[in-house]
C-alpha atoms as a PDB file:
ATOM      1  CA  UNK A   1      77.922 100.195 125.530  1.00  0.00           C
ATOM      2  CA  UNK A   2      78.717  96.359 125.824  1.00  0.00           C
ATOM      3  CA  UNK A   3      82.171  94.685 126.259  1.00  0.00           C
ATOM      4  CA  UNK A   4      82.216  91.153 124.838  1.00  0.00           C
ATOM      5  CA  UNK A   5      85.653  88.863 124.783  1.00  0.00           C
ATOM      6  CA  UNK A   6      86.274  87.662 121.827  1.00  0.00           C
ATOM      7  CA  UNK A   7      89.663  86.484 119.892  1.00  0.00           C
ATOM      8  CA  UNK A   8      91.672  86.443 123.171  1.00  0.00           C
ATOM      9  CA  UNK A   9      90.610  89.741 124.209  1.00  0.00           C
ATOM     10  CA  UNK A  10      87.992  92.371 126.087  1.00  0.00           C
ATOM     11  CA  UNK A  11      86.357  94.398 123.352  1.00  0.00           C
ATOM     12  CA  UNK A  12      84.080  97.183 123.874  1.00  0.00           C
ATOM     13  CA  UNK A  13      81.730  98.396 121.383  1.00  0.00           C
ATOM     14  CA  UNK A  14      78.152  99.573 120.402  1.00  0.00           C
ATOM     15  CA  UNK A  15      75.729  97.767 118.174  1.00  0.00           C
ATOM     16  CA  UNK A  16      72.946 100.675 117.321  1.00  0.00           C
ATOM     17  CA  UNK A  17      70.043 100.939 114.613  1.00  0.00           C
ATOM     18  CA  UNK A  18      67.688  98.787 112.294  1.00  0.00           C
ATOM     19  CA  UNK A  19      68.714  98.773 108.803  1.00  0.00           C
ATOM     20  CA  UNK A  20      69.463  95.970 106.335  1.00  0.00           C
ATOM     21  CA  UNK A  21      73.288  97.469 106.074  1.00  0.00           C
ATOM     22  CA  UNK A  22      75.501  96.948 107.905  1.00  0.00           C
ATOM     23  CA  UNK A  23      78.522  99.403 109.033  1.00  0.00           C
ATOM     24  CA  UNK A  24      81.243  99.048 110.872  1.00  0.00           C
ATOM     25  CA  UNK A  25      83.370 101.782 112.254  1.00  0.00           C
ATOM     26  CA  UNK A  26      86.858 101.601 113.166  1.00  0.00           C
ATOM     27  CA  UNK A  27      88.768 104.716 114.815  1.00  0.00           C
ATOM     28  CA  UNK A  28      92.383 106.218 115.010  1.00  0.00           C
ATOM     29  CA  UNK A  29      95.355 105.870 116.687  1.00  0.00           C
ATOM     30  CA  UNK A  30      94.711 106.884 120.507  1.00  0.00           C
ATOM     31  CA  UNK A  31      91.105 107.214 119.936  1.00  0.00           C
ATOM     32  CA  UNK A  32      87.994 105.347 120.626  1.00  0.00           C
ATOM     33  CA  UNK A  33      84.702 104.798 119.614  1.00  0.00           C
ATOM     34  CA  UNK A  34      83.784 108.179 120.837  1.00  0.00           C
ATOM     35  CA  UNK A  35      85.473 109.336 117.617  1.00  0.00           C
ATOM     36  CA  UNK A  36      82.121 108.466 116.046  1.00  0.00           C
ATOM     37  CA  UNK A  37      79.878 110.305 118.274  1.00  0.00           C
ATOM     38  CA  UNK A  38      79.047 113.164 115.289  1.00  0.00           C
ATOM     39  CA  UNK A  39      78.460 110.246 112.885  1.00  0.00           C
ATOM     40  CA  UNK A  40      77.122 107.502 115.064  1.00  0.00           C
ATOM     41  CA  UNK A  41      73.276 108.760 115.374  1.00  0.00           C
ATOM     42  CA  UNK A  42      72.814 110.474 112.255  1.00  0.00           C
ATOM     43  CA  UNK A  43      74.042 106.916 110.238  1.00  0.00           C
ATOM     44  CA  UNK A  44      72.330 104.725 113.035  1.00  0.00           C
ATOM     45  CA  UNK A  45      68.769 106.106 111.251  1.00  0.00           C
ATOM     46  CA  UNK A  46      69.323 104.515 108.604  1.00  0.00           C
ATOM     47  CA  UNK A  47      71.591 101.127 109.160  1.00  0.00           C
ATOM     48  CA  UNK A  48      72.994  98.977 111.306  1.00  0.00           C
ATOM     49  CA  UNK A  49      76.128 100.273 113.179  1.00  0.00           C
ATOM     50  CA  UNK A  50      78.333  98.720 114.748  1.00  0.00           C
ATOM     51  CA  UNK A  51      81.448 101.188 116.231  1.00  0.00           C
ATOM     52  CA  UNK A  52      84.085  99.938 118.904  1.00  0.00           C
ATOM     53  CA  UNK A  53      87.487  99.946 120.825  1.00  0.00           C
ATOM     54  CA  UNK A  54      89.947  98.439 119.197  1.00  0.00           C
ATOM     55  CA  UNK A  55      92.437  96.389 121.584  1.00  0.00           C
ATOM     56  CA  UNK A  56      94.721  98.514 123.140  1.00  0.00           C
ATOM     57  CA  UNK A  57      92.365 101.690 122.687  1.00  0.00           C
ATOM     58  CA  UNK A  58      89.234 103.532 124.670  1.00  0.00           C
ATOM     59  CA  UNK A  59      87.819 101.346 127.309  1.00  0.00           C
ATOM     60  CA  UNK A  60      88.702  97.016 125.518  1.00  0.00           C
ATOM     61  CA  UNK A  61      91.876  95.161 127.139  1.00  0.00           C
ATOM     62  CA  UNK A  62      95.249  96.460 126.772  1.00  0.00           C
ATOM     63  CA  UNK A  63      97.693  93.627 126.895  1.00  0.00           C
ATOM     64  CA  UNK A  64     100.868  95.875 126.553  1.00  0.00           C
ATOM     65  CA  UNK A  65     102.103  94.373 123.443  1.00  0.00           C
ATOM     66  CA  UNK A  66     102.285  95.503 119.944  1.00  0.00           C
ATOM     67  CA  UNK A  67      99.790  94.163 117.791  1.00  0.00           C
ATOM     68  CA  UNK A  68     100.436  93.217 114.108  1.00  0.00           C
ATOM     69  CA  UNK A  69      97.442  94.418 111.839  1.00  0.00           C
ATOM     70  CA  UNK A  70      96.560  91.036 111.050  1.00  0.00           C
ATOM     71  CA  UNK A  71      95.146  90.419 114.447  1.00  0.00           C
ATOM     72  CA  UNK A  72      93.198  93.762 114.925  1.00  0.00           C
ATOM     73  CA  UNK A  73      91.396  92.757 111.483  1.00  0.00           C
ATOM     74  CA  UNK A  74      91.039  89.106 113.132  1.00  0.00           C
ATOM     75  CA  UNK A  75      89.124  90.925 115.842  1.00  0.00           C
ATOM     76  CA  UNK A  76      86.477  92.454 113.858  1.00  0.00           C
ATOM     77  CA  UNK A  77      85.853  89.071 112.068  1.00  0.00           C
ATOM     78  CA  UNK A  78      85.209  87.614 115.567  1.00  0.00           C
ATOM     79  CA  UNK A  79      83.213  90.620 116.802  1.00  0.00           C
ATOM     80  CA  UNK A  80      81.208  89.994 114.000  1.00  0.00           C
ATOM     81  CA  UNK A  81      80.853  86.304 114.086  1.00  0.00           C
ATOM     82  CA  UNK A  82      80.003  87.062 117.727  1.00  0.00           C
ATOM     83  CA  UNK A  83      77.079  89.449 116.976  1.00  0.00           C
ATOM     84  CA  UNK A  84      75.621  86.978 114.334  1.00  0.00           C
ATOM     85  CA  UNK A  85      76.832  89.496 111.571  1.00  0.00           C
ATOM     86  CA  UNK A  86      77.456  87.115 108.494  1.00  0.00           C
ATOM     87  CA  UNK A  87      76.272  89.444 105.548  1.00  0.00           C
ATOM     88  CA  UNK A  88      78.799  91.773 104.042  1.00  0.00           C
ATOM     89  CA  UNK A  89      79.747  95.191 105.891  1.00  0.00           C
ATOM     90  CA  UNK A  90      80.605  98.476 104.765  1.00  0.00           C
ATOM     91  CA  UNK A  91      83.680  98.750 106.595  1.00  0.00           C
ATOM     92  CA  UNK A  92      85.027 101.852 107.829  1.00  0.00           C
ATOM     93  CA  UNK A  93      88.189 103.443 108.902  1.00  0.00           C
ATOM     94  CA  UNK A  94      90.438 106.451 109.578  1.00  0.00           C
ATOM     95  CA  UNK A  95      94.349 106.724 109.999  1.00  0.00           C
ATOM     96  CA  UNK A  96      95.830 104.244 111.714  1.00  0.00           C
ATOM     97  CA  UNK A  97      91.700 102.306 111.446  1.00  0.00           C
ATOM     98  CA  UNK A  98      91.675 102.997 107.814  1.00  0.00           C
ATOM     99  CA  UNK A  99      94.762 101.049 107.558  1.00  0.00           C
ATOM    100  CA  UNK A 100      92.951  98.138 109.615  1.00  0.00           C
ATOM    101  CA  UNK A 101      89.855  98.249 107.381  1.00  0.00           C
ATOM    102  CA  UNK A 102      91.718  98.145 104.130  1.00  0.00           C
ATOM    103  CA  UNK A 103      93.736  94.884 105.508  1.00  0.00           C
ATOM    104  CA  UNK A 104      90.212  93.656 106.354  1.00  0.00           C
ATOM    105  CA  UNK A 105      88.589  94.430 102.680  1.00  0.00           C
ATOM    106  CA  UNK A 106      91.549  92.804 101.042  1.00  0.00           C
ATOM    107  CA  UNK A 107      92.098  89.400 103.487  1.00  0.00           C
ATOM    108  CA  UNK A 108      88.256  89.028 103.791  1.00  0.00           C
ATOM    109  CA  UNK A 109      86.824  90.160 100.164  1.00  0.00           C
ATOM    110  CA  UNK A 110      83.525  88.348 101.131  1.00  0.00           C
ATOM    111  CA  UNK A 111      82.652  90.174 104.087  1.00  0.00           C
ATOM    112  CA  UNK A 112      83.134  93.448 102.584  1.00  0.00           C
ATOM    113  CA  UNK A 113      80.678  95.218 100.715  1.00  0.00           C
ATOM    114  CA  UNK A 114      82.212  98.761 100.776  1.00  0.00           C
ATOM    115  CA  UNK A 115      85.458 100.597 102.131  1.00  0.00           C
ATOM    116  CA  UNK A 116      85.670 103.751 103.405  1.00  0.00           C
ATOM    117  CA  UNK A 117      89.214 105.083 104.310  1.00  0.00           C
ATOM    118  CA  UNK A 118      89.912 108.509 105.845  1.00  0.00           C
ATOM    119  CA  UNK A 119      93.758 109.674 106.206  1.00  0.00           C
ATOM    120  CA  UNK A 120      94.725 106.293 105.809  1.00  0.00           C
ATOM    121  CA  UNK A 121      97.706 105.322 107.682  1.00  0.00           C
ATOM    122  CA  UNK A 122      99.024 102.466 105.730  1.00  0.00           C
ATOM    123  CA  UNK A 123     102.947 102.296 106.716  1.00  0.00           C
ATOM    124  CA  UNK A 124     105.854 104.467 107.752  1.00  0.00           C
ATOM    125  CA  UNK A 125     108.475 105.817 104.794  1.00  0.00           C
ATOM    126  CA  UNK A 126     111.971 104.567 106.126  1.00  0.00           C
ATOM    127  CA  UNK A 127     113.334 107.708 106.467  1.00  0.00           C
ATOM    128  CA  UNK A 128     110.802 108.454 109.027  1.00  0.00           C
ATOM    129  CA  UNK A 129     110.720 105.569 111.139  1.00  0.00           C
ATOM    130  CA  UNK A 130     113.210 106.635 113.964  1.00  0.00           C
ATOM    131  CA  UNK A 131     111.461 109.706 114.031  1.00  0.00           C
ATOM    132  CA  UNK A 132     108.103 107.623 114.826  1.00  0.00           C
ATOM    133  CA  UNK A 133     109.559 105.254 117.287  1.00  0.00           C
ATOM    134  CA  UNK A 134     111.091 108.105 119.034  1.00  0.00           C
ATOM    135  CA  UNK A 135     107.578 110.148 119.033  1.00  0.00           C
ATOM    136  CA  UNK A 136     106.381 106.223 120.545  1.00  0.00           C
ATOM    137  CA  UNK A 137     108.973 106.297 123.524  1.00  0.00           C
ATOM    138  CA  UNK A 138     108.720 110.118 124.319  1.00  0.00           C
ATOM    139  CA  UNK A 139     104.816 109.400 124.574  1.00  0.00           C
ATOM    140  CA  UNK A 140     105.619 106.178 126.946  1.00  0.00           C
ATOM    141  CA  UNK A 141     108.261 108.046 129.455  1.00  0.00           C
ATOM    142  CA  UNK A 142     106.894 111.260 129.514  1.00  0.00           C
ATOM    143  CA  UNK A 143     103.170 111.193 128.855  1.00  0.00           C
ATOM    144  CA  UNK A 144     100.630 112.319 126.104  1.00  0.00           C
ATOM    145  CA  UNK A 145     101.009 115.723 126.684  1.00  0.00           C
ATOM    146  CA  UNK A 146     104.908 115.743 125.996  1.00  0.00           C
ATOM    147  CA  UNK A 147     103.408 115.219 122.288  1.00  0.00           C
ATOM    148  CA  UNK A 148     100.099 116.280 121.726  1.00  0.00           C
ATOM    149  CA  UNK A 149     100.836 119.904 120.889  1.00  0.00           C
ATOM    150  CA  UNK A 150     102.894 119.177 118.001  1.00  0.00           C
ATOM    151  CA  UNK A 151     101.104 115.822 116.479  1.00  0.00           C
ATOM    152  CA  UNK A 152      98.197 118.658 117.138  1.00  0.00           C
ATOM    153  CA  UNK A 153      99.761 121.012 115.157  1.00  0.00           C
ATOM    154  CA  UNK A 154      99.684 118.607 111.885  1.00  0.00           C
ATOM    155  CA  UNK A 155      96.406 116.959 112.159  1.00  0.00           C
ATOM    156  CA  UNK A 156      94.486 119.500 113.881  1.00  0.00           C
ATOM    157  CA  UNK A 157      95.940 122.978 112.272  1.00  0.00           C
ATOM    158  CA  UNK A 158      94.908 126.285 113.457  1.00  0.00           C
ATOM    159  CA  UNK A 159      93.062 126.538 110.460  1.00  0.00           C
ATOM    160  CA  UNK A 160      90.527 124.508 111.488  1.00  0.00           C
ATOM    161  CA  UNK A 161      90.048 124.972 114.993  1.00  0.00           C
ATOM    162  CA  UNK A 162      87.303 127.704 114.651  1.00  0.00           C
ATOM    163  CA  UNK A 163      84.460 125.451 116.403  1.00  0.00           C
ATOM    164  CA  UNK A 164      86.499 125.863 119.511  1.00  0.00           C
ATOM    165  CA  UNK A 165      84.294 123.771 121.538  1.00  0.00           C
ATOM    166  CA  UNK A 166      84.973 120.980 119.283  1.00  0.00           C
ATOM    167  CA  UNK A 167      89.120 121.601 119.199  1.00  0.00           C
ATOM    168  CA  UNK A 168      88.777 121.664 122.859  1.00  0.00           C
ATOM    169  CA  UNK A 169      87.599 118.003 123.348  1.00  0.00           C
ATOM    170  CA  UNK A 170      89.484 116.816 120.886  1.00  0.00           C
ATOM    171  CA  UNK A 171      92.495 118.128 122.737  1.00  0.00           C
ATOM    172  CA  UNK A 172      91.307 116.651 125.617  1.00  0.00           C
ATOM    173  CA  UNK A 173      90.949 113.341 124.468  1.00  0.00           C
ATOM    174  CA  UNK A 174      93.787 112.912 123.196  1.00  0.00           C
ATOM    175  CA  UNK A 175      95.581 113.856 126.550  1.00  0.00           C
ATOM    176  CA  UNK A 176      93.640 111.569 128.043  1.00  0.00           C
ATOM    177  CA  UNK A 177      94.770 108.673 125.950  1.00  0.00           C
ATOM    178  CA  UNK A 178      97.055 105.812 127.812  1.00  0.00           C
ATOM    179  CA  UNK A 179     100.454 106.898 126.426  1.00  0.00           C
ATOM    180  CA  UNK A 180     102.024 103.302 126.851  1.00  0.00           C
ATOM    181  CA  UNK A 181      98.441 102.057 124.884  1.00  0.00           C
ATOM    182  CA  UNK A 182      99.063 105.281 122.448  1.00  0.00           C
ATOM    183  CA  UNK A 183     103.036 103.831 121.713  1.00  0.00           C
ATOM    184  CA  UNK A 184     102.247  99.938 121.345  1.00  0.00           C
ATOM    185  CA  UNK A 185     100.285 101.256 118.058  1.00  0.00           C
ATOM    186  CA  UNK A 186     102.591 103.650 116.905  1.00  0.00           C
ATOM    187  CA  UNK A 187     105.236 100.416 116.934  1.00  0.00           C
ATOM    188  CA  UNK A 188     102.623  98.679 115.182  1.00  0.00           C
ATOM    189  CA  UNK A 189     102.616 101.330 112.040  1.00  0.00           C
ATOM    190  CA  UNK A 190     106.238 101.831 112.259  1.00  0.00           C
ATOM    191  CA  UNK A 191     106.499  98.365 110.872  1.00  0.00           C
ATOM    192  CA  UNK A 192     103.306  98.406 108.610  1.00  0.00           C
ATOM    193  CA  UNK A 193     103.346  98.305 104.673  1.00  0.00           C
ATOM    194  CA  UNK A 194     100.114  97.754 103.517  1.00  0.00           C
ATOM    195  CA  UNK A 195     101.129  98.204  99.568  1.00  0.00           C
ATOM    196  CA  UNK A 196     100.282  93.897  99.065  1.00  0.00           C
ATOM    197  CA  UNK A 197      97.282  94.917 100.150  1.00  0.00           C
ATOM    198  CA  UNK A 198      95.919  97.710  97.936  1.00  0.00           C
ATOM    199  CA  UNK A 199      95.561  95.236  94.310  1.00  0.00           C
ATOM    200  CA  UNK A 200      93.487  92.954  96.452  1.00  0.00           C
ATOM    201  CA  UNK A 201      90.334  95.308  97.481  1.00  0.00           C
ATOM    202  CA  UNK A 202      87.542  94.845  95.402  1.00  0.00           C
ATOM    203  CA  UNK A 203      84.972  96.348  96.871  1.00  0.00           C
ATOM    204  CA  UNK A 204      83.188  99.699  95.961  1.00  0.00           C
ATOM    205  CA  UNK A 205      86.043 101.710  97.814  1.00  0.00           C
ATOM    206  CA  UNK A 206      86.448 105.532  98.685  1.00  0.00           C
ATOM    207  CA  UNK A 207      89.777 106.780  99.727  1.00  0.00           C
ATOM    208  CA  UNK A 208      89.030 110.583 101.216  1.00  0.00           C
ATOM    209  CA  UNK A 209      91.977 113.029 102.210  1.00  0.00           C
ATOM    210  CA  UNK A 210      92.137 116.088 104.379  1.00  0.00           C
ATOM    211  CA  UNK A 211      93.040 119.190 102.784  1.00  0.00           C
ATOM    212  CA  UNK A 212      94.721 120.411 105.561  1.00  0.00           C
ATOM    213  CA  UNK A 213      96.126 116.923 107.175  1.00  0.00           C
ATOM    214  CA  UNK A 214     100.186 117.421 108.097  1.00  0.00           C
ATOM    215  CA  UNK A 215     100.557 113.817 108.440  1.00  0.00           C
ATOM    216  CA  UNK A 216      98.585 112.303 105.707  1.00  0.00           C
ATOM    217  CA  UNK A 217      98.202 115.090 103.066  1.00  0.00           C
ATOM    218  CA  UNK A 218      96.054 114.434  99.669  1.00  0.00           C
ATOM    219  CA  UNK A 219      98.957 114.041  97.672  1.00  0.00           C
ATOM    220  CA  UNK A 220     100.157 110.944  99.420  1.00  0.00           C
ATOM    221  CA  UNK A 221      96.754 109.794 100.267  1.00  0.00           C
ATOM    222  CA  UNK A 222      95.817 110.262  96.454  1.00  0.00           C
ATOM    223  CA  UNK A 223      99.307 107.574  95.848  1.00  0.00           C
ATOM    224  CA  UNK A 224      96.909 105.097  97.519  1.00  0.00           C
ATOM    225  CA  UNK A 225      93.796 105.395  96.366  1.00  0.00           C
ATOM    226  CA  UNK A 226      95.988 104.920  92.609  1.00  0.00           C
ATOM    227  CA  UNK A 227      96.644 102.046  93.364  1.00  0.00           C
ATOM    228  CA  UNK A 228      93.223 100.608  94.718  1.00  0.00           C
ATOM    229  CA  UNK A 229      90.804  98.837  91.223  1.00  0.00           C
ATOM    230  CA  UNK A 230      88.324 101.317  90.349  1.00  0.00           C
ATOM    231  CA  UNK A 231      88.347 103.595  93.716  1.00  0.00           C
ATOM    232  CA  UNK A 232      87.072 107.016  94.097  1.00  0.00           C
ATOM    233  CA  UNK A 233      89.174 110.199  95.690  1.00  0.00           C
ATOM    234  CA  UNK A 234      88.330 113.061  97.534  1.00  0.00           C
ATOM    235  CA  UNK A 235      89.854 116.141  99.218  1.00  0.00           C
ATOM    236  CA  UNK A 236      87.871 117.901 101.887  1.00  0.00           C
ATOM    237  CA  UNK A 237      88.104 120.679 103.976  1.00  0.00           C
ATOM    238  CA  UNK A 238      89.859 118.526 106.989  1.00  0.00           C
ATOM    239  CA  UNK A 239      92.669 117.205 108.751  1.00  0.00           C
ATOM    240  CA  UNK A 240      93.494 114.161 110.079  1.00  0.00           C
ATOM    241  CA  UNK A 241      90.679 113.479 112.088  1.00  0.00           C
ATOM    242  CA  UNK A 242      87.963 113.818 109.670  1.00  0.00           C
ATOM    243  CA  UNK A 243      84.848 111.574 111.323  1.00  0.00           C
ATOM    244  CA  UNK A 244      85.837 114.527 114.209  1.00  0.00           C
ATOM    245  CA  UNK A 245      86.716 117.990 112.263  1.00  0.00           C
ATOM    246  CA  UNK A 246      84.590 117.440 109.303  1.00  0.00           C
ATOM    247  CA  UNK A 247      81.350 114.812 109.825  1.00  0.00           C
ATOM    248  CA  UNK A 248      78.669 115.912 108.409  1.00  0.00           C
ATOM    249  CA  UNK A 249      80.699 115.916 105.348  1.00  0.00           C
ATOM    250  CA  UNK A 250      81.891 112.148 105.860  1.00  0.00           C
ATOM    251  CA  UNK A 251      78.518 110.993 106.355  1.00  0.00           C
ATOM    252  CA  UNK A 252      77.702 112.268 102.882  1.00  0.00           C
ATOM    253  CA  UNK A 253      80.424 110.834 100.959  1.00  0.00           C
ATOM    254  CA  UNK A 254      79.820 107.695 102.534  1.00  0.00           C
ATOM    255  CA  UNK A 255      75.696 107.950 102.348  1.00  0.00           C
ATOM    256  CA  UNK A 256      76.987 108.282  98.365  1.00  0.00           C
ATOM    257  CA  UNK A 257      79.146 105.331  98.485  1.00  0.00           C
ATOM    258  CA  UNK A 258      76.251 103.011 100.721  1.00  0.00           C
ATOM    259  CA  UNK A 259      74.011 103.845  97.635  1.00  0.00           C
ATOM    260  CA  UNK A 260      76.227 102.705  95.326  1.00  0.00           C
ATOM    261  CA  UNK A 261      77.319  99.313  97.168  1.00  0.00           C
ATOM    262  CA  UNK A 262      75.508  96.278  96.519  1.00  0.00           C
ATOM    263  CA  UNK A 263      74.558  94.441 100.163  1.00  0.00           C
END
């Protein structure tokens, strides 16, 4: 792991593997880059990967105030002007990240060679933003675990919690995550609307869905992916944390959409 400071903040990240594509990975709300760590090595054989914290997550500088979506995606573009990255990236994202490489594949068409979004978390309906904020302040004053069960309960149903070794560190994690990092975000996607956004992606694009997400489920992720020129849709046996409860399956869908690409 390196941390570099780039675009007014402390990054940390990992750079990893040899190929003539180039990926880069962008995690969820209140994870890290460890979210990658059942995709990392198998897609590191093959390109070049480049997964990291985003501000205010994992291990990179928390500055304590909400971002707007426009700066995260200004921090990849200086990561990667950093790391002498100038060809064009698959970039790759899921909830809250999907929402951040989306913004990136429509403000920055040239640097983006292929989007993958999992569960993207692209804005809040109105009806449910107090409900969000409130989740945001209850995580701030009383801790992670004052929420995790039931955020736990819709993106990480019982139904899928039969590798219990898995479940268990993922439960961990997430109780581990800085609630007053874990709220500044959740601010940050009570105000987002990323619909402007969707008509501008032109890249080979594949929007993927958990069957069994509670927060994100196909049928709202499937509105999106509508709306997106030319993109492809798929359901999979999931929730909301796919690069964690279902991997092996995202690194085929997006082995199938690197082939595809042009880069």
């Amino acid at each position: 792991m390196q941390w570099i400071d780039v675009n007014g903040v402390s990054l940390r990240y990992e750079l990893a593997g040899t190929g003539a594509k180039n990926i880069v990975l962008v995690h969820e709300m209140g994870g890290s880059l460890e979210t990658w760590d059942d995709m990392f090595p198998t897609l590191a054989k093959r390109w070049r990967v480049l997964r990291y914290d985003t501000r205010e997550a994992g291990f990179s500088e928390k500055t304590g105030r909400v971002p707007v979506i426009g700066t995260m995606v200004d921090d990849i573009a200086a990561l990667l002007d950093a790391l002498e990255i100038s060809t064009p990236v698959a970039i790759v994202g899921c909830a809250v990240g999907a929402a951040i490489a989306m913004h990136f594949a429509a403000r920055h068409p040239q640097r983006s060679a292929a989007l993958m979004a999992m569960s993207p978390a692209t804005g809040v309906a109105p009806e449910l933003r107090t409900a969000t904020l409130a989740r945001a302040d209850k995580a701030e004053r009383e801790g992670m675990r004052s929420i995790a069960e039931a955020l736990l309960d819709l993106a990480y149903p019982a139904v899928l919690r039969g590798d219990r070794e898995r479940y268990r560190v993922a439960r961990a994690r997430l109780l581990g995550v800085h609630p007053a990092s874990f709220a500044v975000i959740y601010r940050m996607l009570a105000d987002l609307d990323l619909t402007a956004d969707f008509a501008k992606i032109r890249c080979p694009t594949l929007i993927v869905a958990g069957a069994h997400d509670g927060l994100r489920p196909p049928e709202h992720v499937q509105t999106i992916a509508r709306q997106i020129l030319g993109s492809q849709f798929e359901v999979i046996e999931s929730g909301h944390y796919i690069p964690v409860q279902a991997p092996e399956k995202a690194v085929e869908l997006l082995t199938g959409l690197l082939n595809r690409a042009t880069f």
